[in-house]
C-alpha atoms as a PDB file:
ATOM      1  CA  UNK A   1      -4.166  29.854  31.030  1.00  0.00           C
ATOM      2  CA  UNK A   2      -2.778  32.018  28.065  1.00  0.00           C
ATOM      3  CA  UNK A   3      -4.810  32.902  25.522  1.00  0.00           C
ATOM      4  CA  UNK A   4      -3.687  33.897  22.135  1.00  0.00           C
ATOM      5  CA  UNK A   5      -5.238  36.023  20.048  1.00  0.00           C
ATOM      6  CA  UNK A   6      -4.977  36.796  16.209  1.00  0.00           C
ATOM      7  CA  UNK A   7      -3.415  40.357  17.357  1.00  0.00           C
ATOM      8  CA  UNK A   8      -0.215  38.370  18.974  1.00  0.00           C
ATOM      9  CA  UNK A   9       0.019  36.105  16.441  1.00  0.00           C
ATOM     10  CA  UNK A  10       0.235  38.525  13.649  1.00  0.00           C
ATOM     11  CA  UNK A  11       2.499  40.531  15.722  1.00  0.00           C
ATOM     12  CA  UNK A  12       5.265  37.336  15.837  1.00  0.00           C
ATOM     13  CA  UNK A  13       4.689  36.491  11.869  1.00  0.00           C
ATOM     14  CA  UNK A  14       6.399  39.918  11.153  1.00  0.00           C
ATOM     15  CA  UNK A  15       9.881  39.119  12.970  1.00  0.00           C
ATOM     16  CA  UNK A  16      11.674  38.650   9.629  1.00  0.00           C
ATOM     17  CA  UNK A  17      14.729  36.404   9.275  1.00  0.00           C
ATOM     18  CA  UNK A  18      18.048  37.941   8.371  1.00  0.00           C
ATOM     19  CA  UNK A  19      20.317  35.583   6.047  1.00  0.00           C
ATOM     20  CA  UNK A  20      24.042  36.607   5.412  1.00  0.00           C
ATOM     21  CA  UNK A  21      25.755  35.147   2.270  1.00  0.00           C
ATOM     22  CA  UNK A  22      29.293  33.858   4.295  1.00  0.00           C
ATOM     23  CA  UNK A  23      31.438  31.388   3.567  1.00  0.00           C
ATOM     24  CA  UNK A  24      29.928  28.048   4.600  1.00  0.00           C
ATOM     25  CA  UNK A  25      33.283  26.283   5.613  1.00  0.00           C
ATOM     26  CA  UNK A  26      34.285  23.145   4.195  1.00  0.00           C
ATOM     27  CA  UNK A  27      31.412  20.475   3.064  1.00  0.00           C
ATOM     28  CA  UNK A  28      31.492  16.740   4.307  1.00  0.00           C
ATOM     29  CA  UNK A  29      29.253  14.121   2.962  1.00  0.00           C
ATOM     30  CA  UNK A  30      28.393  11.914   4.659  1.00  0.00           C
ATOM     31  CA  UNK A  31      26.990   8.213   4.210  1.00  0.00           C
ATOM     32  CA  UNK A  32      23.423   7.674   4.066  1.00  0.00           C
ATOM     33  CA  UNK A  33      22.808   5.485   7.302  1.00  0.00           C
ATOM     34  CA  UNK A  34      19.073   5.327   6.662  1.00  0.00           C
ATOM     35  CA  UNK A  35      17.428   2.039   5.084  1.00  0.00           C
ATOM     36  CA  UNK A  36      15.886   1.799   1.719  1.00  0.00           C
ATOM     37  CA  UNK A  37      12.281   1.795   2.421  1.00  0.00           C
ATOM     38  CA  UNK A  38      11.670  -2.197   0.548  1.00  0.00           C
ATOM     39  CA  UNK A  39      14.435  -2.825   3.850  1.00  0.00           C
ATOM     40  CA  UNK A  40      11.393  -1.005   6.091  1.00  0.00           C
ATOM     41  CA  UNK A  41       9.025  -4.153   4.951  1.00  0.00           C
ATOM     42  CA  UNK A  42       9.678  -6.868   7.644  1.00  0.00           C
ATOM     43  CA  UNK A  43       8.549  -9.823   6.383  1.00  0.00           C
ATOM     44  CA  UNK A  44      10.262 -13.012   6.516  1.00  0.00           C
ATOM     45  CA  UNK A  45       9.447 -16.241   4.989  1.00  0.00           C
ATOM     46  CA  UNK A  46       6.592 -17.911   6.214  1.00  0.00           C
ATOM     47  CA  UNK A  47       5.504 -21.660   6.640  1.00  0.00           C
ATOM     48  CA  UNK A  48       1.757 -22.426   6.982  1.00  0.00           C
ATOM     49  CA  UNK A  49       0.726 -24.901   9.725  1.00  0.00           C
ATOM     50  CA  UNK A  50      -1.950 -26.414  11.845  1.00  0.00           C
ATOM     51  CA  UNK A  51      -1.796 -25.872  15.553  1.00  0.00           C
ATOM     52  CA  UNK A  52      -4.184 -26.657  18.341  1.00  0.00           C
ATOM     53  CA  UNK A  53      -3.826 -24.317  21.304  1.00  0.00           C
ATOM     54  CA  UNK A  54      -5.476 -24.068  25.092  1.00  0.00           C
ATOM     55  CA  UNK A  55      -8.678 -21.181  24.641  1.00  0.00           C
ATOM     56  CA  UNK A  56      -7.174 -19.641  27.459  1.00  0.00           C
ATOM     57  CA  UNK A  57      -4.133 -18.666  25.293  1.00  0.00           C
ATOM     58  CA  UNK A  58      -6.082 -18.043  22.345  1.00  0.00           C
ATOM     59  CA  UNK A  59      -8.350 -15.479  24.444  1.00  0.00           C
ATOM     60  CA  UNK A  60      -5.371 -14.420  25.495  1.00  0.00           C
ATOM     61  CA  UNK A  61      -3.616 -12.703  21.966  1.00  0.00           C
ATOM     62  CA  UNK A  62      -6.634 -12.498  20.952  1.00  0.00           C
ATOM     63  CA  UNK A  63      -7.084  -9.684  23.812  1.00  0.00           C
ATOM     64  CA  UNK A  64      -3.511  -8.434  23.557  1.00  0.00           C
ATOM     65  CA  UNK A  65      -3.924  -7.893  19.811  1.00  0.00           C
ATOM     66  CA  UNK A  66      -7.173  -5.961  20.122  1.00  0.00           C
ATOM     67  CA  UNK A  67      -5.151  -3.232  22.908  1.00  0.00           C
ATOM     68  CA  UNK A  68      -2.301  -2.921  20.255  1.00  0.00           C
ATOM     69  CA  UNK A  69      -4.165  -2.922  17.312  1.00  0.00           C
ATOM     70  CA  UNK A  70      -2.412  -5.828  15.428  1.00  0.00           C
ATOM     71  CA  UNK A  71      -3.382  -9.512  15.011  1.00  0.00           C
ATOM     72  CA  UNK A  72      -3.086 -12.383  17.379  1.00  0.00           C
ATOM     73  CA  UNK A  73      -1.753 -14.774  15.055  1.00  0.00           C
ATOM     74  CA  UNK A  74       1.628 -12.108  14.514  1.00  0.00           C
ATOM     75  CA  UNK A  75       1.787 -12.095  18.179  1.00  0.00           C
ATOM     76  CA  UNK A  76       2.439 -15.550  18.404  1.00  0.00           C
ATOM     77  CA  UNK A  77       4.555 -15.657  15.268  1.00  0.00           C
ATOM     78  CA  UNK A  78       6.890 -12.764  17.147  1.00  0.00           C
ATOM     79  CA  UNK A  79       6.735 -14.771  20.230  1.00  0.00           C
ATOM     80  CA  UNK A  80       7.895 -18.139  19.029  1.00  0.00           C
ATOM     81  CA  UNK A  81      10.921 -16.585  16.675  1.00  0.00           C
ATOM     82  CA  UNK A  82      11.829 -14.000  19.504  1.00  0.00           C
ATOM     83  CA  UNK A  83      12.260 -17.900  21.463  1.00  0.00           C
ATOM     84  CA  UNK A  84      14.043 -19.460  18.865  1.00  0.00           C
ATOM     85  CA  UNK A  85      16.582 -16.476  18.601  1.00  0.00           C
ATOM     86  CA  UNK A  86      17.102 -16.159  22.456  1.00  0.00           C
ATOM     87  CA  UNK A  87      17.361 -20.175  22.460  1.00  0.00           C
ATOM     88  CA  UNK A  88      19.652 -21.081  19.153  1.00  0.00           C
ATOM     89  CA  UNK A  89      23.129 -20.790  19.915  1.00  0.00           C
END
């Protein structure tokens, strides 16, 4: 174990950084590959319905949900459409 103390800290704050003012070469800009952050917000269009399911599955996400700190009921949502896009051709 290394300890640090306030002696060897204040000793490595006083390294001082050394700019030069040279040419910086020719600029290229670039496109912005990130996503607007309203294209961050992934929610699709939703369709309320009734469903009766086994306890045992319900127990089930309801468990899941609790580890990973989300809700059961987007669990299930995510599993169906992760089905229907591995299943429609």
């Amino acid at each position: 174990m290394v300890r640090v103390t306030g002696v060897k800290v204040k000793k490595f704050m006083k390294k001082k950084i050394e700019y030069t003012d040279e040419p910086m070469g020719e600029i290229k800009i670039i496109e912005d590959i990130f996503p607007k952050p309203e294209e961050l917000v992934f929610k699709k269009p939703k369709t309320k319905v009734t469903i009766s399911l086994s306890d045992s599955s319900i127990a089930f996400f309801k468990r899941e949900a609790k580890k990973h700190k989300t809700q059961y009921q987007t669990m299930i949502r995510n599993l169906l459409d992760e089905y229907v896009a591995r299943h429609s051709h």
